[in-house]
PDB file of N, CA and C in Angstrom:
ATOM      1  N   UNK A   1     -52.287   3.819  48.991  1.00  0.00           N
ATOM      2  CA  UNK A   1     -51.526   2.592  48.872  1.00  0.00           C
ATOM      3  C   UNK A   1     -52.072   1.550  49.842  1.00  0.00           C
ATOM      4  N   UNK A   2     -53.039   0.807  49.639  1.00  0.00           N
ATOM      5  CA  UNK A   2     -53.206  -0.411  50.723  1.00  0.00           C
ATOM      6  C   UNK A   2     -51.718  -1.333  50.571  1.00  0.00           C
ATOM      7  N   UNK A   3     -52.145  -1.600  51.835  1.00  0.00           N
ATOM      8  CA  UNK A   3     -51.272  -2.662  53.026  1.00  0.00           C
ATOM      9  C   UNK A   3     -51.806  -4.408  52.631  1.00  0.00           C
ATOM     10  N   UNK A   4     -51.050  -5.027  52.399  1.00  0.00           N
ATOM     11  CA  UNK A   4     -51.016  -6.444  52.015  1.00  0.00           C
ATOM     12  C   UNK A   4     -50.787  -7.429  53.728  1.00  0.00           C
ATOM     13  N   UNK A   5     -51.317  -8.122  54.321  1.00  0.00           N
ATOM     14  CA  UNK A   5     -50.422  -8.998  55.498  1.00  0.00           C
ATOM     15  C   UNK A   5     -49.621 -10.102  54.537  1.00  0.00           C
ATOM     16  N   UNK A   6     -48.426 -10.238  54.856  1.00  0.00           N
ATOM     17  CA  UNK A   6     -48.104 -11.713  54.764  1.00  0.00           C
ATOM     18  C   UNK A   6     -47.975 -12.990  55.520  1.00  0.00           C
ATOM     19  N   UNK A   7     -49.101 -12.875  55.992  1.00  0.00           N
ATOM     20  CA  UNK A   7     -49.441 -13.780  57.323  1.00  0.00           C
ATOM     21  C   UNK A   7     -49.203 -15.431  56.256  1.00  0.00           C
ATOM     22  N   UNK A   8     -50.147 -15.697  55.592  1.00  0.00           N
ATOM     23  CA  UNK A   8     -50.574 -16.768  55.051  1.00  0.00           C
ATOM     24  C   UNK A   8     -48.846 -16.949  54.180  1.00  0.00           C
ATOM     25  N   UNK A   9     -48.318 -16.722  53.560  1.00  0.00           N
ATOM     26  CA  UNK A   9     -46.990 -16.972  53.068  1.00  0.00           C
ATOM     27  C   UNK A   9     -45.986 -16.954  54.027  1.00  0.00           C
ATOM     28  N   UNK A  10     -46.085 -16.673  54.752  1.00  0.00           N
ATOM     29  CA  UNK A  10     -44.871 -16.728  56.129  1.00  0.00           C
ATOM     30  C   UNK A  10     -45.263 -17.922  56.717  1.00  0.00           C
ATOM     31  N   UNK A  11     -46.423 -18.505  56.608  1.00  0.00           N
ATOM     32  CA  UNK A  11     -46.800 -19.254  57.841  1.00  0.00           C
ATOM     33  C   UNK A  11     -46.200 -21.003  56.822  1.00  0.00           C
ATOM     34  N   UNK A  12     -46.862 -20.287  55.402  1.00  0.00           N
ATOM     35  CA  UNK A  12     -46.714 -21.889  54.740  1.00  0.00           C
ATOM     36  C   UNK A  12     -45.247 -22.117  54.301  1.00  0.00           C
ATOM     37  N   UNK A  13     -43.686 -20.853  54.226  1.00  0.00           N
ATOM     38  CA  UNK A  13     -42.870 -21.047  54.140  1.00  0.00           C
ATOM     39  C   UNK A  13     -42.063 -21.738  55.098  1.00  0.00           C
ATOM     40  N   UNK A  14     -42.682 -21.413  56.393  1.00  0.00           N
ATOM     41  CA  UNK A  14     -42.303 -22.044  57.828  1.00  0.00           C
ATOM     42  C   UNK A  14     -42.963 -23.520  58.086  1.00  0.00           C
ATOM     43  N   UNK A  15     -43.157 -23.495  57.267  1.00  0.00           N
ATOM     44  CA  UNK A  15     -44.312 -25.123  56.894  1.00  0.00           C
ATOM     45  C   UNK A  15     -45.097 -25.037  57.817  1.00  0.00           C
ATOM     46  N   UNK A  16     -45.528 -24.202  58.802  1.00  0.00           N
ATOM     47  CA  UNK A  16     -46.444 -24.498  60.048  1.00  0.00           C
ATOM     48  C   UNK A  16     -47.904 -23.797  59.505  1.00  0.00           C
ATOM     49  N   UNK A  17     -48.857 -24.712  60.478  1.00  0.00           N
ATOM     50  CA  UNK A  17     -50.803 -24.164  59.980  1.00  0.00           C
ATOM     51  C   UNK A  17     -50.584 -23.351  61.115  1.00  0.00           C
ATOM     52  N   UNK A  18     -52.037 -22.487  60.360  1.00  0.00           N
ATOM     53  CA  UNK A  18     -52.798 -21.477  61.271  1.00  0.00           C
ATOM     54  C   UNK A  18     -53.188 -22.164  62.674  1.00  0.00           C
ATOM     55  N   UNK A  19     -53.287 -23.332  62.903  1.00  0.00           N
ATOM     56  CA  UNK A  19     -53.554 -24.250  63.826  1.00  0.00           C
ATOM     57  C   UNK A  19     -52.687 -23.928  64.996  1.00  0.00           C
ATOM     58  N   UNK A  20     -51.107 -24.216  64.658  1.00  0.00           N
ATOM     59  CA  UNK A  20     -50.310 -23.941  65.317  1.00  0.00           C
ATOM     60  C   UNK A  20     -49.811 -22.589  65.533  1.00  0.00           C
ATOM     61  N   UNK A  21     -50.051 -21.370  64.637  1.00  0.00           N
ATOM     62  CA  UNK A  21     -49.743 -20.517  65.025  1.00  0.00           C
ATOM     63  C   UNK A  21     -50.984 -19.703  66.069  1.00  0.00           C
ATOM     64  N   UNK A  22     -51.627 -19.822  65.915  1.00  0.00           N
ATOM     65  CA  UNK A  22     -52.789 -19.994  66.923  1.00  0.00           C
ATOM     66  C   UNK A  22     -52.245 -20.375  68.656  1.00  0.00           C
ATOM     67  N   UNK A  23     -51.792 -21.547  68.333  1.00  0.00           N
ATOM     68  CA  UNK A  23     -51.348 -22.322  69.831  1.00  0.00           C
ATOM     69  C   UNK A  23     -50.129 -21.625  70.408  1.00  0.00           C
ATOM     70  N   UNK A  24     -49.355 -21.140  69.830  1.00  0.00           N
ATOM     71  CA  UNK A  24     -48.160 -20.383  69.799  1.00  0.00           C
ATOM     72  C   UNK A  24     -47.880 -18.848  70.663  1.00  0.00           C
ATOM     73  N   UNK A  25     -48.908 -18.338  69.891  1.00  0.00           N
ATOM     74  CA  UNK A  25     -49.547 -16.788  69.576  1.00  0.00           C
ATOM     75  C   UNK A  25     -50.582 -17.016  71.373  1.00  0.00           C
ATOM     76  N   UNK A  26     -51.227 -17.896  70.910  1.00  0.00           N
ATOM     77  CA  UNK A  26     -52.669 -17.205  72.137  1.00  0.00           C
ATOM     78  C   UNK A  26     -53.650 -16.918  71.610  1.00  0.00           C
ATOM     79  N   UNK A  27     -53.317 -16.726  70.450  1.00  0.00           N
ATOM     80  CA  UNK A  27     -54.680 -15.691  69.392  1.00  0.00           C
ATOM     81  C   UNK A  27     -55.655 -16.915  69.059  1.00  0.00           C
ATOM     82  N   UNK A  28     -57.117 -16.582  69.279  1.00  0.00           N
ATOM     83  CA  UNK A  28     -58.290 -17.431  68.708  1.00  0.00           C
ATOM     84  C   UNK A  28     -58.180 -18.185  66.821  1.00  0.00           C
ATOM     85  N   UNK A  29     -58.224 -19.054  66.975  1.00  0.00           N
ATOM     86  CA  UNK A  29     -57.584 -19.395  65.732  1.00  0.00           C
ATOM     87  C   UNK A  29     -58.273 -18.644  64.086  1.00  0.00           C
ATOM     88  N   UNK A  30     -59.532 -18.324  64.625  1.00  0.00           N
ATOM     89  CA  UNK A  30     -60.287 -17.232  63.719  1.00  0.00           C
ATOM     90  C   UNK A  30     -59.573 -15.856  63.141  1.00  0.00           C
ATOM     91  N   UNK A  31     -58.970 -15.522  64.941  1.00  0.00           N
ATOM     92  CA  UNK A  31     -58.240 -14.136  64.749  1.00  0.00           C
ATOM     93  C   UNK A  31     -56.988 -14.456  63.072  1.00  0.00           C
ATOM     94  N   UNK A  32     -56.498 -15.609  63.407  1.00  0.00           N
ATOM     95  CA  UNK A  32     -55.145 -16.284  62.312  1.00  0.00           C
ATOM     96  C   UNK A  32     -55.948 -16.171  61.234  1.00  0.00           C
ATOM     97  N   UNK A  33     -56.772 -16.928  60.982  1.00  0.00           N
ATOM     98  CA  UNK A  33     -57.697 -17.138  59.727  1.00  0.00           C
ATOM     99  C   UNK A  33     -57.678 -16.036  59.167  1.00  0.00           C
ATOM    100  N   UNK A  34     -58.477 -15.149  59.959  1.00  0.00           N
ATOM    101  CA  UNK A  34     -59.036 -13.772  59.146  1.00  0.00           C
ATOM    102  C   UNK A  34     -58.288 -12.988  58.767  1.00  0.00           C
ATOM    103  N   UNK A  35     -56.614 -13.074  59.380  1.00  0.00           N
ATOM    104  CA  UNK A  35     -55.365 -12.237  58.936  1.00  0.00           C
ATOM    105  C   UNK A  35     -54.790 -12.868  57.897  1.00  0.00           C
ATOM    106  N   UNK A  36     -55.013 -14.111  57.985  1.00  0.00           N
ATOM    107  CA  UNK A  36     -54.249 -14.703  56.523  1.00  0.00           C
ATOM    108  C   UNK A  36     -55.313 -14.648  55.267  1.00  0.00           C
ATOM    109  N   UNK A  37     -56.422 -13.922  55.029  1.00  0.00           N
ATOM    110  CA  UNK A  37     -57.237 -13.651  54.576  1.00  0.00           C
ATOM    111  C   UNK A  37     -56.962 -12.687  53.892  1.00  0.00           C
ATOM    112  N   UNK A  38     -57.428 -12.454  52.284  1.00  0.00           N
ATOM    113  CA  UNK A  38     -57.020 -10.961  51.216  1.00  0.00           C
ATOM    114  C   UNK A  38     -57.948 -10.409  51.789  1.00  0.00           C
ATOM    115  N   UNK A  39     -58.883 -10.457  53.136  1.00  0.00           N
ATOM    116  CA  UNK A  39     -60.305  -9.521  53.136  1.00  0.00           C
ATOM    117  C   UNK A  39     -59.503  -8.607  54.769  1.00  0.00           C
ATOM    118  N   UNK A  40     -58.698  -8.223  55.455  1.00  0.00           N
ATOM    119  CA  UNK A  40     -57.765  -7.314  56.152  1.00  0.00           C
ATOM    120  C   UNK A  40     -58.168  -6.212  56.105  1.00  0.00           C
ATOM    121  N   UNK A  41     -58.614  -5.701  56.603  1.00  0.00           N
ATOM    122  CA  UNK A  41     -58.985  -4.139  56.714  1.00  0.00           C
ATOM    123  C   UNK A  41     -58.743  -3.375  57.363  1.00  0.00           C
ATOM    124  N   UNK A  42     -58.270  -4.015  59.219  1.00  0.00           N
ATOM    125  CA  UNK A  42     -57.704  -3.819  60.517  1.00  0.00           C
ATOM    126  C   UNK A  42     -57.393  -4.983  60.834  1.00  0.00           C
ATOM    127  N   UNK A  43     -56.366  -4.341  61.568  1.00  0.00           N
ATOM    128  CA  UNK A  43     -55.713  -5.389  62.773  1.00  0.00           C
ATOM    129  C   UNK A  43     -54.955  -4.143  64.065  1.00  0.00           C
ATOM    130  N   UNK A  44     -55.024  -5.084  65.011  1.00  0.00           N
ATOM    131  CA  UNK A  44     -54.656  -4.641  66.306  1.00  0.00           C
ATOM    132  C   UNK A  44     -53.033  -4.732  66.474  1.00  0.00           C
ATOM    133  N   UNK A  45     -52.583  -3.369  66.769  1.00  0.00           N
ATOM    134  CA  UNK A  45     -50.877  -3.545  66.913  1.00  0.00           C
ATOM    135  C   UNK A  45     -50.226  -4.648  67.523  1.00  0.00           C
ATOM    136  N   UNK A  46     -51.201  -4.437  68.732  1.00  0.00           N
ATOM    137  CA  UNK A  46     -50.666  -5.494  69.780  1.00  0.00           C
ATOM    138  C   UNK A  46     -50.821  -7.204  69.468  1.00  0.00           C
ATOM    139  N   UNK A  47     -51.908  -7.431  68.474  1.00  0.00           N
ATOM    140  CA  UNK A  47     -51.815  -8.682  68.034  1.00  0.00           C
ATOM    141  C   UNK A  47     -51.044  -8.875  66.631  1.00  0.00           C
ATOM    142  N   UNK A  48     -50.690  -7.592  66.262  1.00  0.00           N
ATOM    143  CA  UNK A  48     -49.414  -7.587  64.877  1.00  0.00           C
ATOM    144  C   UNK A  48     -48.403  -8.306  66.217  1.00  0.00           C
ATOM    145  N   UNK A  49     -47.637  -7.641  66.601  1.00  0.00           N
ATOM    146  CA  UNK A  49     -46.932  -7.657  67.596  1.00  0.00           C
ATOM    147  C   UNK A  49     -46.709  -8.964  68.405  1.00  0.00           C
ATOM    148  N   UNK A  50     -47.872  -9.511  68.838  1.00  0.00           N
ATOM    149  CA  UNK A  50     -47.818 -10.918  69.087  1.00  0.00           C
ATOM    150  C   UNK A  50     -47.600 -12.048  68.268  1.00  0.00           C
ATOM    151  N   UNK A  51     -47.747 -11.836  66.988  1.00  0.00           N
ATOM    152  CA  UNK A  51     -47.602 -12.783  65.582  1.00  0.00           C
ATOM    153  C   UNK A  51     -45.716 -12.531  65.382  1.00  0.00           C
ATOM    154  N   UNK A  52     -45.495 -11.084  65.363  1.00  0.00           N
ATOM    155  CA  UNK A  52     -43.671 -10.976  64.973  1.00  0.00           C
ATOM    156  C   UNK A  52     -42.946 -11.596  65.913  1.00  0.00           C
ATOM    157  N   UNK A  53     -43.774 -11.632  67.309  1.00  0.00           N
ATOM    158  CA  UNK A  53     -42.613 -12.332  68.442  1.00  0.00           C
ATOM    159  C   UNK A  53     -42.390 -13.782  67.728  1.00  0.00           C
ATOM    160  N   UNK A  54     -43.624 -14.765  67.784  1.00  0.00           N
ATOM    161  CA  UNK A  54     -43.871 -16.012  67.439  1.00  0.00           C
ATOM    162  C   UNK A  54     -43.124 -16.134  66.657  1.00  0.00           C
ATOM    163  N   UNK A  55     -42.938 -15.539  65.613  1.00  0.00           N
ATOM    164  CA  UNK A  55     -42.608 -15.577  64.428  1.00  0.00           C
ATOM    165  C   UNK A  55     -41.257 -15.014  63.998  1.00  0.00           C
ATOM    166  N   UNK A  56     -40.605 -14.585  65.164  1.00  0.00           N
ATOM    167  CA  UNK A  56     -39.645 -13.959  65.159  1.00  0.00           C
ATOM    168  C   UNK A  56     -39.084 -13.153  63.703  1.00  0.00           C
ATOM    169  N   UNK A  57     -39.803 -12.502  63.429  1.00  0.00           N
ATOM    170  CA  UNK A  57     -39.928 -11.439  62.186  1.00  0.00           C
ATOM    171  C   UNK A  57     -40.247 -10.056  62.430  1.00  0.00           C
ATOM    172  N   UNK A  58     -39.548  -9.294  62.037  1.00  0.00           N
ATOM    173  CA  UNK A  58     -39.987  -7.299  61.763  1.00  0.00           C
ATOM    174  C   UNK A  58     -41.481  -7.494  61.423  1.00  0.00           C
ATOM    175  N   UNK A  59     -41.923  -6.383  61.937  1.00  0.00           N
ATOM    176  CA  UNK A  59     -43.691  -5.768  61.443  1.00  0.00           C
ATOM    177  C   UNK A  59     -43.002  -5.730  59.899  1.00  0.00           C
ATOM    178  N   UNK A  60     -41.784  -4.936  59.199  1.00  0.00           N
ATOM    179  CA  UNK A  60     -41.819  -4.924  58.416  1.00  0.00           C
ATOM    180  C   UNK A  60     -41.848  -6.159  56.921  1.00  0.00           C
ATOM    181  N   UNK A  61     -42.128  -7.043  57.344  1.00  0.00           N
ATOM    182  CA  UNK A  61     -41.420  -8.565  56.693  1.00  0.00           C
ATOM    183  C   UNK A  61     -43.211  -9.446  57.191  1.00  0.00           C
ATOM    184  N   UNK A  62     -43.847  -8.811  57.595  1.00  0.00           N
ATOM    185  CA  UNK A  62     -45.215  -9.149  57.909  1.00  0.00           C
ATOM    186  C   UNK A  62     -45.912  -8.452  56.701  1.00  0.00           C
ATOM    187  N   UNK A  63     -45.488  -6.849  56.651  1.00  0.00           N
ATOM    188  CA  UNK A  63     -46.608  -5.786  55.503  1.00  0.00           C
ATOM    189  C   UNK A  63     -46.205  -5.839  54.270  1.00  0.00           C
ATOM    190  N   UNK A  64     -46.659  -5.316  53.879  1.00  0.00           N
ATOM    191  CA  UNK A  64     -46.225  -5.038  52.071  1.00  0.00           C
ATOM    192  C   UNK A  64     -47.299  -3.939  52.043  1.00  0.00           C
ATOM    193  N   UNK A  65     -46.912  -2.887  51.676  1.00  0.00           N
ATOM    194  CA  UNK A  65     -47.611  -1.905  50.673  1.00  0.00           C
ATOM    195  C   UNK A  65     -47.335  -2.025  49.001  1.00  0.00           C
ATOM    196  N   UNK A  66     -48.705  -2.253  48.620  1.00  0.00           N
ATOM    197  CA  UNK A  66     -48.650  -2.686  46.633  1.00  0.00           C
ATOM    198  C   UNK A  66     -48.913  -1.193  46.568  1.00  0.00           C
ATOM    199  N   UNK A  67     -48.993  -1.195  45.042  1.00  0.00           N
ATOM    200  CA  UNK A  67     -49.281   0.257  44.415  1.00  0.00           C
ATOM    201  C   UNK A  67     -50.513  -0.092  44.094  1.00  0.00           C
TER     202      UNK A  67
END
C-alpha cells in the first residue's frame, strides 16, 4: 500500500505557499517543494513532525494510504 503526503492540498486549503510554510517550519524551501511533490519516497519523522506542529494537524491528516 504506498503512502500519499498531503502536503500540497493542506497547504492550498490554508491558502498559504510553500514559501511561507518554509518560513514557518525552518525547513529549506526545497525540503516543502519536494514533499508536496507525487515523487515522495522518504521523509524524515522529525521534519513530518515539524510540518504537523506548523500546521497544527495529526501525522494522520498529513498521510493517506491508497490501495
Amino acid at each position: 500500500m504506498p503512502i500519499r503526503l498531503r502536503l500540497n492540498e493542506i497547504i492550498k486549503e490554508r491558502g498559504i505557499s510553500q514559501r511561507e510554510l518554509s518560513r514557518l517550519t525552518g525547513l529549506r524551501p526545497n525540503t516543502i517543494s519536494h514533499l508536496c511533490s507525487d515523487k515522495v519516497n522518504s521523509a524524515y519523522f522529525e521534519t513530518l513532525e515539524v510540518i504537523c506542529r506548523a500546521l497544527d494537524i495529526d501525522l494522520k491528516d498529513l498521510m493517506v494510504l491508497e490501495d
